[in-house]
Protein backbone atom coordinates (compact mmCIF):
# COMPACT_ATOMS: atom_id res chain seq x y z
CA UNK A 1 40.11 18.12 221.08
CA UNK A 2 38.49 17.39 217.55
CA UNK A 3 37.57 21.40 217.79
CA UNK A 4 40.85 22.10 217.87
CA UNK A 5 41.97 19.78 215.11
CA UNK A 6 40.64 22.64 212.20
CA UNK A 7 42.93 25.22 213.63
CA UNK A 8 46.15 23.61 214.43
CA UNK A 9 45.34 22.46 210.38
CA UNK A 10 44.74 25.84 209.11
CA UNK A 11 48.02 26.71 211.09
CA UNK A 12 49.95 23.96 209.79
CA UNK A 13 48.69 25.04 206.15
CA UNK A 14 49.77 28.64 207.15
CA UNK A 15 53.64 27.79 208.27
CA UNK A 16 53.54 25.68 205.28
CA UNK A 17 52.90 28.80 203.12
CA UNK A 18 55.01 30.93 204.90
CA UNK A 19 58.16 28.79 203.90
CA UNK A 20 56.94 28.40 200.66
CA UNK A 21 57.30 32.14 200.45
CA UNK A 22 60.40 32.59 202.14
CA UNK A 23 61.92 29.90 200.24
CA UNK A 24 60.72 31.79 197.30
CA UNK A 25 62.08 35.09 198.33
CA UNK A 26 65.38 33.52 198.71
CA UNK A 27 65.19 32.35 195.61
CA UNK A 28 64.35 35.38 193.93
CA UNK A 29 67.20 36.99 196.79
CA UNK A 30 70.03 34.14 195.35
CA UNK A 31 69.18 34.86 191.45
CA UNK A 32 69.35 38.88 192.45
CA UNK A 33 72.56 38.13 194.33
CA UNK A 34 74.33 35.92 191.39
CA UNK A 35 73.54 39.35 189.00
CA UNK A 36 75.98 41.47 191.57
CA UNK A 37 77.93 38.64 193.19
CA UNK A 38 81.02 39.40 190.96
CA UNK A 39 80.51 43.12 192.06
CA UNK A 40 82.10 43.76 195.25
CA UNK A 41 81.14 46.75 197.72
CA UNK A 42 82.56 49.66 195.64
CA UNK A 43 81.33 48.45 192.34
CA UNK A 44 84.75 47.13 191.55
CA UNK A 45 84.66 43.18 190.07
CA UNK A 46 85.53 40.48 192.91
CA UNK A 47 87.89 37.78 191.49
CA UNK A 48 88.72 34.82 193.64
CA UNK A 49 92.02 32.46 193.18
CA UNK A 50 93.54 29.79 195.16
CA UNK A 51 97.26 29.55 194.29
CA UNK A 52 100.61 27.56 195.92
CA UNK A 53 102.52 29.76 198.78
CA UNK A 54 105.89 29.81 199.47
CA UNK A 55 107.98 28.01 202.04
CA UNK A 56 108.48 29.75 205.02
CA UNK A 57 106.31 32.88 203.49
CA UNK A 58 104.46 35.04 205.81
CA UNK A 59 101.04 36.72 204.05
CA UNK A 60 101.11 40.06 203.72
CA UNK A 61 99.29 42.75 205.32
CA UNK A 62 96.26 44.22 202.44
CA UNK A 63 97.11 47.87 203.54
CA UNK A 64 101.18 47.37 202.93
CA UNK A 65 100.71 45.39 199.67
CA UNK A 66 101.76 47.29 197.23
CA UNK A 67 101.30 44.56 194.31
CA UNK A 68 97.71 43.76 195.17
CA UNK A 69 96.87 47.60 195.21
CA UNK A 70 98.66 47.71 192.05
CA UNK A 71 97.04 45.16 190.61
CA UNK A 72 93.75 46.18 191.73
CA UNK A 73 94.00 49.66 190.34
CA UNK A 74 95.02 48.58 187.32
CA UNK A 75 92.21 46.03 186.19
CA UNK A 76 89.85 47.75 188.68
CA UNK A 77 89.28 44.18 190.73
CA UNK A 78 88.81 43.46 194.32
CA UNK A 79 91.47 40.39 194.08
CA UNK A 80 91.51 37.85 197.03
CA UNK A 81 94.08 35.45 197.12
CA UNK A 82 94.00 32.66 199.57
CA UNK A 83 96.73 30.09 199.50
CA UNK A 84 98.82 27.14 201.33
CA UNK A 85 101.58 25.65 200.72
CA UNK A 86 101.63 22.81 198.29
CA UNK A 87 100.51 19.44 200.05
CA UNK A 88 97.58 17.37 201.25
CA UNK A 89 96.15 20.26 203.03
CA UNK A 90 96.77 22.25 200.19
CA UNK A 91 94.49 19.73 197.93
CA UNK A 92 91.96 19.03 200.66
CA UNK A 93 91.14 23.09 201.20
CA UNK A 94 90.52 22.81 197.08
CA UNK A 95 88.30 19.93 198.12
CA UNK A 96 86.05 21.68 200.53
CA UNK A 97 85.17 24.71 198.66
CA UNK A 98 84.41 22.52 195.29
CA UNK A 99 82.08 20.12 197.82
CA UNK A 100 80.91 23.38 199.39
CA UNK A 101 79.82 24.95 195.88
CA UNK A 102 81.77 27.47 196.25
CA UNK A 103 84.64 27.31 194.39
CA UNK A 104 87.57 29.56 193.54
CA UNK A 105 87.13 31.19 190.13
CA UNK A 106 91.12 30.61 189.36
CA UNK A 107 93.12 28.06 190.63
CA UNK A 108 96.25 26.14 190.55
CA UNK A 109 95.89 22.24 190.58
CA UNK A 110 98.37 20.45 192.18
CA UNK A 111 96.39 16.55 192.37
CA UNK A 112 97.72 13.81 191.52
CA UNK A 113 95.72 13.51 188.27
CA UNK A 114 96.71 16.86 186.78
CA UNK A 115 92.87 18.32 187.46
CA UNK A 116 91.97 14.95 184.89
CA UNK A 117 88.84 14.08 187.47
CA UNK A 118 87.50 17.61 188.01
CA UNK A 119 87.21 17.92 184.51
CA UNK A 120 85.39 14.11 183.99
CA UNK A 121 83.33 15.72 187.05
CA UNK A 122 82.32 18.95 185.12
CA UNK A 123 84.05 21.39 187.52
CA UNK A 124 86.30 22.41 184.84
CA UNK A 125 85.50 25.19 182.47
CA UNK A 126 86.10 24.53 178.94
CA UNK A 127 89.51 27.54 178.11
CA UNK A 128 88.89 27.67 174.51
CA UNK A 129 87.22 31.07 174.43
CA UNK A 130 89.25 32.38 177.34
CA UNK A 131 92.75 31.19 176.36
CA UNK A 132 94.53 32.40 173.12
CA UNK A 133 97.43 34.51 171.43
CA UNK A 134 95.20 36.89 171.30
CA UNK A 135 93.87 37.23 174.61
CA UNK A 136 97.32 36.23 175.99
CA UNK A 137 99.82 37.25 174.03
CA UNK A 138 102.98 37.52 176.52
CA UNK A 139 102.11 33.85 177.73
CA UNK A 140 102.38 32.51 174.35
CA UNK A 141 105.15 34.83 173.53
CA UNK A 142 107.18 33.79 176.61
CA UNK A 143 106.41 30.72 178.90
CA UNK A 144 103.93 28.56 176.67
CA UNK A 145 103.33 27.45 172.86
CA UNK A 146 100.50 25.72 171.36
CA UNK A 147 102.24 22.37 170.81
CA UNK A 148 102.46 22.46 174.67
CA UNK A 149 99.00 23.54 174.80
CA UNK A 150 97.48 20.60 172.75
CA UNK A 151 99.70 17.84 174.94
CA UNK A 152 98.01 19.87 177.92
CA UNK A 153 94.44 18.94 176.95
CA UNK A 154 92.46 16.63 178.90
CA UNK A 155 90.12 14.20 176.53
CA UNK A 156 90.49 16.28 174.07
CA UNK A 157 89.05 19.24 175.68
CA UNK A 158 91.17 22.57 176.63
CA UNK A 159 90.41 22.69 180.40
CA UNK A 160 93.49 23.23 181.42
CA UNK A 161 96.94 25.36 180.68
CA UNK A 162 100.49 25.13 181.89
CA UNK A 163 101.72 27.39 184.42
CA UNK A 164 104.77 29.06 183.17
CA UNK A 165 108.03 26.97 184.60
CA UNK A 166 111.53 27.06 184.88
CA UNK A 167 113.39 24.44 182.89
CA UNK A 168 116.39 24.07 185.30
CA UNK A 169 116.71 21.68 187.35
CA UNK A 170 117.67 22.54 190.87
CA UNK A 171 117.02 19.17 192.58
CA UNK A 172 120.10 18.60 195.42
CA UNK A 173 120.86 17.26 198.28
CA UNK A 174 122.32 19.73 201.12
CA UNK A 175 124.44 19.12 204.04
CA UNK A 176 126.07 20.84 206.68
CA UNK A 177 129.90 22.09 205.99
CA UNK A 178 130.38 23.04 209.53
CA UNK A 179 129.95 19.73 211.04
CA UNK A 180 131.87 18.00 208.45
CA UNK A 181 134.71 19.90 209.02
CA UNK A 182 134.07 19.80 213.15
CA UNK A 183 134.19 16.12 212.54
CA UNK A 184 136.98 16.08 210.17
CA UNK A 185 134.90 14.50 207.30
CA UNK A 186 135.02 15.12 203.52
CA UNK A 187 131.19 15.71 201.58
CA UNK A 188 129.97 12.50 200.28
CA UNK A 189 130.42 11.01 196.94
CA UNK A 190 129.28 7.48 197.30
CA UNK A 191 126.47 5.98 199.09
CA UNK A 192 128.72 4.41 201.11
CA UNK A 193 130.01 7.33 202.41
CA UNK A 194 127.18 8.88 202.92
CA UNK A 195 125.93 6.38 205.48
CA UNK A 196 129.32 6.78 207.21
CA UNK A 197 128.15 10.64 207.09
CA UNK A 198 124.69 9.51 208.80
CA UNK A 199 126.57 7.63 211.22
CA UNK A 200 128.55 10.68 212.20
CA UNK A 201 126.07 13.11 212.37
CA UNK A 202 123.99 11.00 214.11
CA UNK A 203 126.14 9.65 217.32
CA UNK A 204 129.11 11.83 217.34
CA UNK A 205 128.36 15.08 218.69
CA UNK A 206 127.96 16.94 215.05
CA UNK A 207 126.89 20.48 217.00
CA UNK A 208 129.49 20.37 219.41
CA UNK A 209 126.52 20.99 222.44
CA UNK A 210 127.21 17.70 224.11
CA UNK A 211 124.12 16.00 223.43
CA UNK A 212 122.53 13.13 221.56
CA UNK A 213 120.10 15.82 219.44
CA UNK A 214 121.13 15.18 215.92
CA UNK A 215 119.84 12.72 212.81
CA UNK A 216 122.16 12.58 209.80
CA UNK A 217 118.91 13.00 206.94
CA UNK A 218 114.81 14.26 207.46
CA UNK A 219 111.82 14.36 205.30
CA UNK A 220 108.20 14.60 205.81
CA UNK A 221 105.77 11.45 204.64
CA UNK A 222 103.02 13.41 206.13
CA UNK A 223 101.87 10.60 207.73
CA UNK A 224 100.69 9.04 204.32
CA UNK A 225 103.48 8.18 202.00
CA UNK A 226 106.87 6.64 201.77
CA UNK A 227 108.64 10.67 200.40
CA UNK A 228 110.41 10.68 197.46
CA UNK A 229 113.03 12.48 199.02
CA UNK A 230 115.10 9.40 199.93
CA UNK A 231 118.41 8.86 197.89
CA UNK A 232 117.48 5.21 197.87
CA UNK A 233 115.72 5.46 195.29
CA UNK A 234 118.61 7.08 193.05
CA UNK A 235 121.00 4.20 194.57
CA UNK A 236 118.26 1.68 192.96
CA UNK A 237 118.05 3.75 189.68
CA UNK A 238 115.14 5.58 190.33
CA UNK A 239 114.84 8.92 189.18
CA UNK A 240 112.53 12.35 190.28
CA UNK A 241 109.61 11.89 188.68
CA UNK A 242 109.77 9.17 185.87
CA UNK A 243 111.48 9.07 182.50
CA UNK A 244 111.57 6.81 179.56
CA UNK A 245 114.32 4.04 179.65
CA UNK A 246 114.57 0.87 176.92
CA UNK A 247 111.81 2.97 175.08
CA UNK A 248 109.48 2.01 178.17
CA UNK A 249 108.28 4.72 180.52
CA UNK A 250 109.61 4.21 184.23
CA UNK A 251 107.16 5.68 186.96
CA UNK A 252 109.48 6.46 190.18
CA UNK A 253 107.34 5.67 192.96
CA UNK A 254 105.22 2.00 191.21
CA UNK A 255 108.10 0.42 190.01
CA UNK A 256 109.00 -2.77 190.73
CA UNK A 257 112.27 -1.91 191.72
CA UNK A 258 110.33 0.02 195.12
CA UNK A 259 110.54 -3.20 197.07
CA UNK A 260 114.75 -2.88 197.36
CA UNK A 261 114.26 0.69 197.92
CA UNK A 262 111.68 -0.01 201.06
CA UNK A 263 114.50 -2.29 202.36
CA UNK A 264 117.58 0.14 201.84
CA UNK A 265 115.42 2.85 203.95
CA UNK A 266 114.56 0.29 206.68
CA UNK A 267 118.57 -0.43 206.91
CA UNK A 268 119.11 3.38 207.83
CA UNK A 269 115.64 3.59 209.48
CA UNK A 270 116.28 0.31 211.88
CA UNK A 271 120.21 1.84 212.44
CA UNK A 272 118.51 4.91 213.89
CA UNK A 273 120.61 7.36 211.80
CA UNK A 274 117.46 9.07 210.55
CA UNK A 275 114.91 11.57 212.22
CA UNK A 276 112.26 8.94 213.83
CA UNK A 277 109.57 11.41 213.19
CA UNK A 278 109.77 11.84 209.61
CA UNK A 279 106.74 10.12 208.77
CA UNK A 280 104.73 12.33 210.73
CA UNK A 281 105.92 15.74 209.74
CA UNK A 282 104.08 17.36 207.06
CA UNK A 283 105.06 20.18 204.60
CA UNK A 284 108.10 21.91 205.47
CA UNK A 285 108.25 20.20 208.82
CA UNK A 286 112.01 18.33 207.89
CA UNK A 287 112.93 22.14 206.24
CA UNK A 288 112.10 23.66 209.96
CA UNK A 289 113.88 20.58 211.81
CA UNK A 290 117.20 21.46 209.49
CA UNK A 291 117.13 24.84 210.42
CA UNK A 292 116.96 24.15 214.39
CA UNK A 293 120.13 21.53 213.58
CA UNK A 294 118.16 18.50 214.44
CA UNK A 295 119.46 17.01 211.30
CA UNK A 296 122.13 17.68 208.82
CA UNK A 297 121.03 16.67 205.62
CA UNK A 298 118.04 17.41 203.57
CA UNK A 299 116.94 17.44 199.91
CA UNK A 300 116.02 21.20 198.34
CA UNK A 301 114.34 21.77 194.88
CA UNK A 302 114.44 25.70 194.46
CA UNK A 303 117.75 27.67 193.08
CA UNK A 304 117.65 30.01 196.56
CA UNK A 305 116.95 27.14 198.66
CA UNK A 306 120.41 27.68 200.46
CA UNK A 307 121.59 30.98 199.67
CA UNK A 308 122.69 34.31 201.51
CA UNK A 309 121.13 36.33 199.66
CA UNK A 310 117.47 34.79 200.19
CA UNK A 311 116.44 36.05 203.48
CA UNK A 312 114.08 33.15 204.15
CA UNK A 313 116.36 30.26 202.80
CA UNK A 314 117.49 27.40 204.79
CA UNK A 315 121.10 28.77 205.10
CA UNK A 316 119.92 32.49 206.09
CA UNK A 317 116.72 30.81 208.34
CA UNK A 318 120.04 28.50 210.27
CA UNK A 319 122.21 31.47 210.57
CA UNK A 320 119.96 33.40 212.47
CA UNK A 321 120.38 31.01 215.77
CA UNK A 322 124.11 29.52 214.72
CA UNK A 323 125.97 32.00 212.54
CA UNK A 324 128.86 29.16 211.82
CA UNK A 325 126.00 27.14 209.93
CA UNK A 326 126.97 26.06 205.96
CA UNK A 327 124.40 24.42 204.09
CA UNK A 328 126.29 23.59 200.52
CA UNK A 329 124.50 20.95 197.97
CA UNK A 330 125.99 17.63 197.36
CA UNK A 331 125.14 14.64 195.43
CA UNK A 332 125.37 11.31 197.55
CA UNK A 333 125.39 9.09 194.62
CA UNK A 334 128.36 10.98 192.34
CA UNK A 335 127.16 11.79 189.06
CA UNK A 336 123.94 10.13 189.07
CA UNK A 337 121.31 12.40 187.72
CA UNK A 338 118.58 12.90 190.97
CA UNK A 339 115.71 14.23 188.53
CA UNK A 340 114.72 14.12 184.94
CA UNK A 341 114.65 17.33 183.01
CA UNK A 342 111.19 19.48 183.51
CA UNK A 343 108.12 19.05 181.98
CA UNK A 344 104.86 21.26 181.81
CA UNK A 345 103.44 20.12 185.69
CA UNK A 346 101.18 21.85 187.48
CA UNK A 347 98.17 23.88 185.36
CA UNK A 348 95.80 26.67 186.10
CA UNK A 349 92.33 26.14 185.59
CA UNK A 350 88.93 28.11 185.57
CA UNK A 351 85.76 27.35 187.53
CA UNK A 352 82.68 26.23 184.82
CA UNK A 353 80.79 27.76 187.56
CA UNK A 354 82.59 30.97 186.82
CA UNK A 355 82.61 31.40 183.29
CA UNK A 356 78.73 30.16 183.06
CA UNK A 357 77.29 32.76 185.22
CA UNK A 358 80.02 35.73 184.65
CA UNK A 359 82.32 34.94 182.02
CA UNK A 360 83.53 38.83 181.99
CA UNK A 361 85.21 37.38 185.85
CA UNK A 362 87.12 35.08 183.12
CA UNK A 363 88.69 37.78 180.47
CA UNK A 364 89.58 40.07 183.94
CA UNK A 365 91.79 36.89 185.12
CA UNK A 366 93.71 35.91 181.98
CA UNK A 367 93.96 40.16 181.55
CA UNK A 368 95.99 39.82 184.89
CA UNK A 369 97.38 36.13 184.08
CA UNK A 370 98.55 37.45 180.93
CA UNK A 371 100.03 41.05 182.69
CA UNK A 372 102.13 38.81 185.10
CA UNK A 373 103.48 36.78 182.07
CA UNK A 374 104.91 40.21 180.76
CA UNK A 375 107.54 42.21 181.91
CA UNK A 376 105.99 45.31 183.98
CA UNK A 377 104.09 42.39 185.87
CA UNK A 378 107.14 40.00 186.12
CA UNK A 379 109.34 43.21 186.94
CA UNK A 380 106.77 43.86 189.69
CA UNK A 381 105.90 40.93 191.49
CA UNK A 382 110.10 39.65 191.66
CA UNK A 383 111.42 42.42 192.23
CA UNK A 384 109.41 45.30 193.26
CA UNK A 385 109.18 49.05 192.09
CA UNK A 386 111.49 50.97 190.49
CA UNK A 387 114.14 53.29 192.21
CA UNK A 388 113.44 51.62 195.48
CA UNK A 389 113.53 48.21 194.91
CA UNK A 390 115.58 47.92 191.56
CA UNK A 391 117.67 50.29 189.23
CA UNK A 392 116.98 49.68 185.13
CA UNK A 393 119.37 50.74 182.74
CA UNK A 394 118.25 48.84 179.31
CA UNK A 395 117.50 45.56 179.78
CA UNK A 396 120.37 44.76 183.26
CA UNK A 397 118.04 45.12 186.88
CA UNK A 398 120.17 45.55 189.95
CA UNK A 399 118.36 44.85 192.79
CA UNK A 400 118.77 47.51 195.53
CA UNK A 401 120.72 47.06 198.70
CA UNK A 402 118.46 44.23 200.59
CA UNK A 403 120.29 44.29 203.77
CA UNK A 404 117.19 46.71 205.43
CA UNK A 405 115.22 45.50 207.58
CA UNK A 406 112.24 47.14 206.40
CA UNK A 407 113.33 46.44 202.34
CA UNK A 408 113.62 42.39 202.89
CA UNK A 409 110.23 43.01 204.78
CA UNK A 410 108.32 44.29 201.79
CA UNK A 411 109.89 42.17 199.46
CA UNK A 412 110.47 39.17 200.93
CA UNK A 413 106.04 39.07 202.24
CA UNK A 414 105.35 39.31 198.17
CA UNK A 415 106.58 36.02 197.01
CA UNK A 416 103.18 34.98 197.13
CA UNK A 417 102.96 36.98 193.91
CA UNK A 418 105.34 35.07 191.68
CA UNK A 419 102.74 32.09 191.80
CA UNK A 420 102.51 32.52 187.82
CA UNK A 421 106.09 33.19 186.75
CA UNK A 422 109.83 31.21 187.71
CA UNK A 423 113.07 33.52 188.80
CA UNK A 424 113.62 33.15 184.99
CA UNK A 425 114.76 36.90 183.77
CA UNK A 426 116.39 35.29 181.04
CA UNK A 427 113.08 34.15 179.25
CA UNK A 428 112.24 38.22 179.00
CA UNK A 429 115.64 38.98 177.90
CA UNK A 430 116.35 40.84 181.04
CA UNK A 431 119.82 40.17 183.26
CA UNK A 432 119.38 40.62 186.86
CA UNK A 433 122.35 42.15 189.15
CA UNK A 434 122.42 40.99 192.73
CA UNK A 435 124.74 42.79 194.68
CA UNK A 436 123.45 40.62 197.63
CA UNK A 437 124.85 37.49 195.95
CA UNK A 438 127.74 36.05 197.93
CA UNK A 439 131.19 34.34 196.17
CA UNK A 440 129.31 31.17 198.74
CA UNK A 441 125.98 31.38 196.18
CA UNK A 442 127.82 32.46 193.66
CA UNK A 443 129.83 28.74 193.97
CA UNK A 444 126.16 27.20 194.65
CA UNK A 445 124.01 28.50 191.65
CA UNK A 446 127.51 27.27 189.49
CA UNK A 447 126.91 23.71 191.05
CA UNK A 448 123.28 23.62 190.04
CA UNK A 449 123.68 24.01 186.97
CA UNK A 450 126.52 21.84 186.01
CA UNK A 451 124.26 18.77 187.84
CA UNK A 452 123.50 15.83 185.43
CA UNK A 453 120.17 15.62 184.35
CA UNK A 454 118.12 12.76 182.88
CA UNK A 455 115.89 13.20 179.44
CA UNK A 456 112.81 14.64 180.25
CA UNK A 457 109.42 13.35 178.99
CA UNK A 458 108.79 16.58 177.16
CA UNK A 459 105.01 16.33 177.39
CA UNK A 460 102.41 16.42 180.04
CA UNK A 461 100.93 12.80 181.20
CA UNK A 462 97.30 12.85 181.30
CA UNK A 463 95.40 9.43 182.53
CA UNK A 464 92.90 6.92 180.89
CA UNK A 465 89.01 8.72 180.40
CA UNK A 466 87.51 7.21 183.72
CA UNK A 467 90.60 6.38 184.99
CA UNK A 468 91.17 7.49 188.74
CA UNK A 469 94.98 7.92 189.34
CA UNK A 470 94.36 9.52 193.16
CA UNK A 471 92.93 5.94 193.93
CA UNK A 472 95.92 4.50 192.29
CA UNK A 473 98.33 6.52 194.05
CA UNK A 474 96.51 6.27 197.55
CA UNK A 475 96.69 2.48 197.57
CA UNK A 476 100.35 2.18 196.54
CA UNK A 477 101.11 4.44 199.38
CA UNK A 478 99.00 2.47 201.18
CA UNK A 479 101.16 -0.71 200.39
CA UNK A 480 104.36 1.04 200.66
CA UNK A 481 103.42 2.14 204.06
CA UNK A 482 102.58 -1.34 205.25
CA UNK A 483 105.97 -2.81 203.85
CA UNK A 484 107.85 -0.18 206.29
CA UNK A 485 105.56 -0.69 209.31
CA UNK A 486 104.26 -3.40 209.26
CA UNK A 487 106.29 -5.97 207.15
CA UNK A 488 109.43 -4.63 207.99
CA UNK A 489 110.10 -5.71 204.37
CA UNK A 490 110.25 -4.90 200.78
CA UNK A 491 110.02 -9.08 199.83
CA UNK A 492 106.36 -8.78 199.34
CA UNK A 493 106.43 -5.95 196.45
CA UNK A 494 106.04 -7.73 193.75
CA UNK A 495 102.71 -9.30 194.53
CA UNK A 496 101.75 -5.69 195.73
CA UNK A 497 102.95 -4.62 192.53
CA UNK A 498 100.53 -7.05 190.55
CA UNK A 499 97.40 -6.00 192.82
CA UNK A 500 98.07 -2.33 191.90
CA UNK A 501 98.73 -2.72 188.59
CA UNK A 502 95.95 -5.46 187.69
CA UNK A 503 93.09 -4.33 190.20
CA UNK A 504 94.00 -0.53 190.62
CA UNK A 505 94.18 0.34 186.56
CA UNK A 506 98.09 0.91 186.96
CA UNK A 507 98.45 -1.33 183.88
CA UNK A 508 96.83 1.14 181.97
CA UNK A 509 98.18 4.36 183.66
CA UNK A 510 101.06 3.67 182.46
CA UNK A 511 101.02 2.50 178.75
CA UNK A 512 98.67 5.39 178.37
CA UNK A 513 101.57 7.56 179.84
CA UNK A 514 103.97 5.77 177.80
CA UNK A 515 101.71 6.33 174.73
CA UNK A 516 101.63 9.85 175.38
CA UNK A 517 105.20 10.40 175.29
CA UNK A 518 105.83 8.84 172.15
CA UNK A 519 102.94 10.31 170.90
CA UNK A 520 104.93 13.93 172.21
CA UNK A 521 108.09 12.67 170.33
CA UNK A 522 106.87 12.11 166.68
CA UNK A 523 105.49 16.02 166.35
């Protein structure tokens, strides 16, 4: 035994050294990896981005992408794009890579906080050298400005930018025609009506099929949060997504005014005139439920979200199982506005650990950024490629017969692409032709935009330094939740209200919000 003691030691010392050198030569492997890790196989740079799908959008296939190989030609990049629609799973994927150290080199925030933490965290690279009228001069020229820009900063640091946005509002409630009229009932001015409406749609027969199938409205909470899709809050004077009022900022979803709002939805919850389930769907799961006629109301956001000529819309999506379907928007509250004008929301940001170790990955992506901000990239990605897409003559696009099969394919698979830019033609002085438009759209894109609209905040809202608004979101929801299932009541609000505000930094969320928008105001 005590002979063999020297040589299991002198092994021991020799494993030892052994991973010492291996762990070396990975070492020395990882630092000669980072030199060619933005290289991909065929020399070409490899650019990673994380960006917001499309409802209902099905990826498309690399070999029949025609604005990826485009794009990759062009700026000579190996481009992949992941993406999910916008949502907790969309946040939590974010999540993982960042914990995973391996994060996206591009992406589009969509947290609570406006990207505030990740930038506190040092995640965040800083854009100043990146982002510029110089380096993008079609984003500054079209979608963005620099007063914008300075709102958009983050403790005074540039570490994030505005995606371009459309300033209309398309926020509406939609409802089917057909069953109104199978039941003999007019659309809905009043919130009193409209619970007659739930009522109907609800117990008498709405489909005609004979069975008790149908809910009169459906959201998703996805299984976390009280949605703001309910027009309870509008009936309590709540509007989409806060505003100022009495030169005070209202926040939609902490105000004290939730605690009615939590017992007007339990009235139409307890009635059973809503889908049971809509706490538990997620994402588009209500949008799906619509379209199989489980329920006949639902709230939309997007100017196609009904219309004919929008293959994957709710009305075309309906039609293809029950051709008599007619989605139409409608207001349930009369002329009360159901949003506040648009402000700068969601930004793009770069990964620090990008533009440390390869800031060259950085000037490719705003090259591109800056290429779909202009008009051969805009023309591109919304409408596809000239003479078989589209027809130009000056600045007027008509859009090409879309009733092919293999035409909606190709186009309708690349909304993925318009990730950076709105369905805003205008802003690049062009004037799109549909010939695919019906007089039905035609009468829905007219509604849309004669909707009332509340004052918008005209700035970006950026929290406290330190301050963690995800935790002060997640325990409001948390509260909210409990009032609906487990209080069956809204009475207890206002003590909730104090906890969140006093212990959860909403106190200060808020007047630094408020602060911000006055601050907006005066330049």
């Amino acid at each position: 035994m005590t002979r063999g003691r020297p040589l299991l030691v002198l092994m021991l010392f020799m494993v030892a050294g052994l991973s010492v050198l291996v762990w070396i030569l990975l070492g020395q492997s990882r630092q000669s990896d980072d030199s060619v890790f933005a290289r991909s196989d065929d020399g070409r740079m490899s650019i990673h981005i994380f960006v917001p799908s499309p409802l209902s959008m099905k990826s498309p296939d690399a070999n029949d992408d025609f604005i990826l190989k485009t794009i990759e030609d062009k700026f000579n990049v190996r481009l992949r794009v992941e993406s999910r629609i916008p949502g907790n799973d969309y946040n939590a994927a974010i999540e993982e890579m960042l914990l995973a150290n391996n994060p996206p080199d591009m992406w589009i925030d969509r947290s609570s906080d406006g990207a505030s933490k990740l930038a506190l965290d040092g995640v965040l690279a800083d854009m100043t050298s990146f982002v510029s009228p110089l380096t993008m001069p079609n984003y500054f020229k079209y979608w963005a400005n620099e007063k914008e820009l300075r709102q958009y900063t983050i403790h005074n640091r540039f570490y994030r930018a505005p995606v371009p946005y459309d300033k209309n509002v398309y926020r509406s409630y939609y409802i089917r025609r057909d069953w109104l009229e199978r039941l003999e009932l007019e659309i809905p001015r009043t919130y009193d009506n409209y619970l007659n409406v739930l009522r109907a749609f609800t117990f008498d027969d709405p489909d005609g099929n004979g069975k008790d199938d149908t809910y009169g409205f459906t959201t998703s909470g996805n299984n976390s949060s009280l949605s703001t899709d309910w027009p309870e809050y509008v009936k309590n004077g709540l509007i989409y997504p806060a505003y100022m009022e009495n030169n005070k900022l209202v926040d939609m979803t902490s105000d004290l005014r939730i605690g009615q709002v939590v017992d007007d939805i339990l009235k139409v919850i307890n009635e059973g005139v809503v889908d049971p389930d809509w706490f538990f769907n997620s994402g588009t799961d209500h949008i799906d439920k619509a379209v199989q006629g489980i329920a006949g109301i639902v709230l939309g956001e997007s100017v196609d979200f009904a219309l004919d000529a929008n293959p994957a819309s709710l009305q075309s999506r309906t039609r293809q199982s029950n051709p008599e379907a007619d989605w139409v928007p409608f207001n349930p509250l009369g002329d009360q506005p159901l949003r506040a004008g648009v402000s700068p929301e969601y930004p793009f940001v770069f990964s620090k650990m990008t533009a440390d170790k390869h800031p060259e990955k950085m000037k490719k992506i705003v090259e591109i950024l800056d290429w779909l901000a202009g008009e051969e990239g805009f023309l591109l990605t919304h409408y596809g490629i000239e003479g078989e897409h589209y027809a130009r003559s000056g600045n007027a696009i008509t859009l090409l017969s879309r009733n092919e099969e293999g035409l909606q394919r190709s186009l309708g698979d690349m909304n993925i692409w318009t990730f950076f830019t709105p369905e805003t033609p205008s802003v690049l002085n062009l004037q799109v032709i549909d010939p695919a438009l019906t007089n039905r759209d035609k009468e829905i894109k007219s509604y849309l935009a004669r909707m009332p609209v509340k004052q918008k905040l005209g700035t970006a809202l950026t929290p406290p330094v330190g301050i963690d608004v995800a935790a002060f979101r997640s325990r409001q929801n948390e509260l909210q939740v409990k009032m609906l299932f487990s209080d069956q009541s809204g009475a207890q609000w206002p003590a909730y209200y104090e906890e969140l505000m006093s212990q959860h930094d909403g106190y200060q969320i808020i007047r630094n919000f408020e602060k911000q928008v006055k601050d907006a105001a005066k330049e």
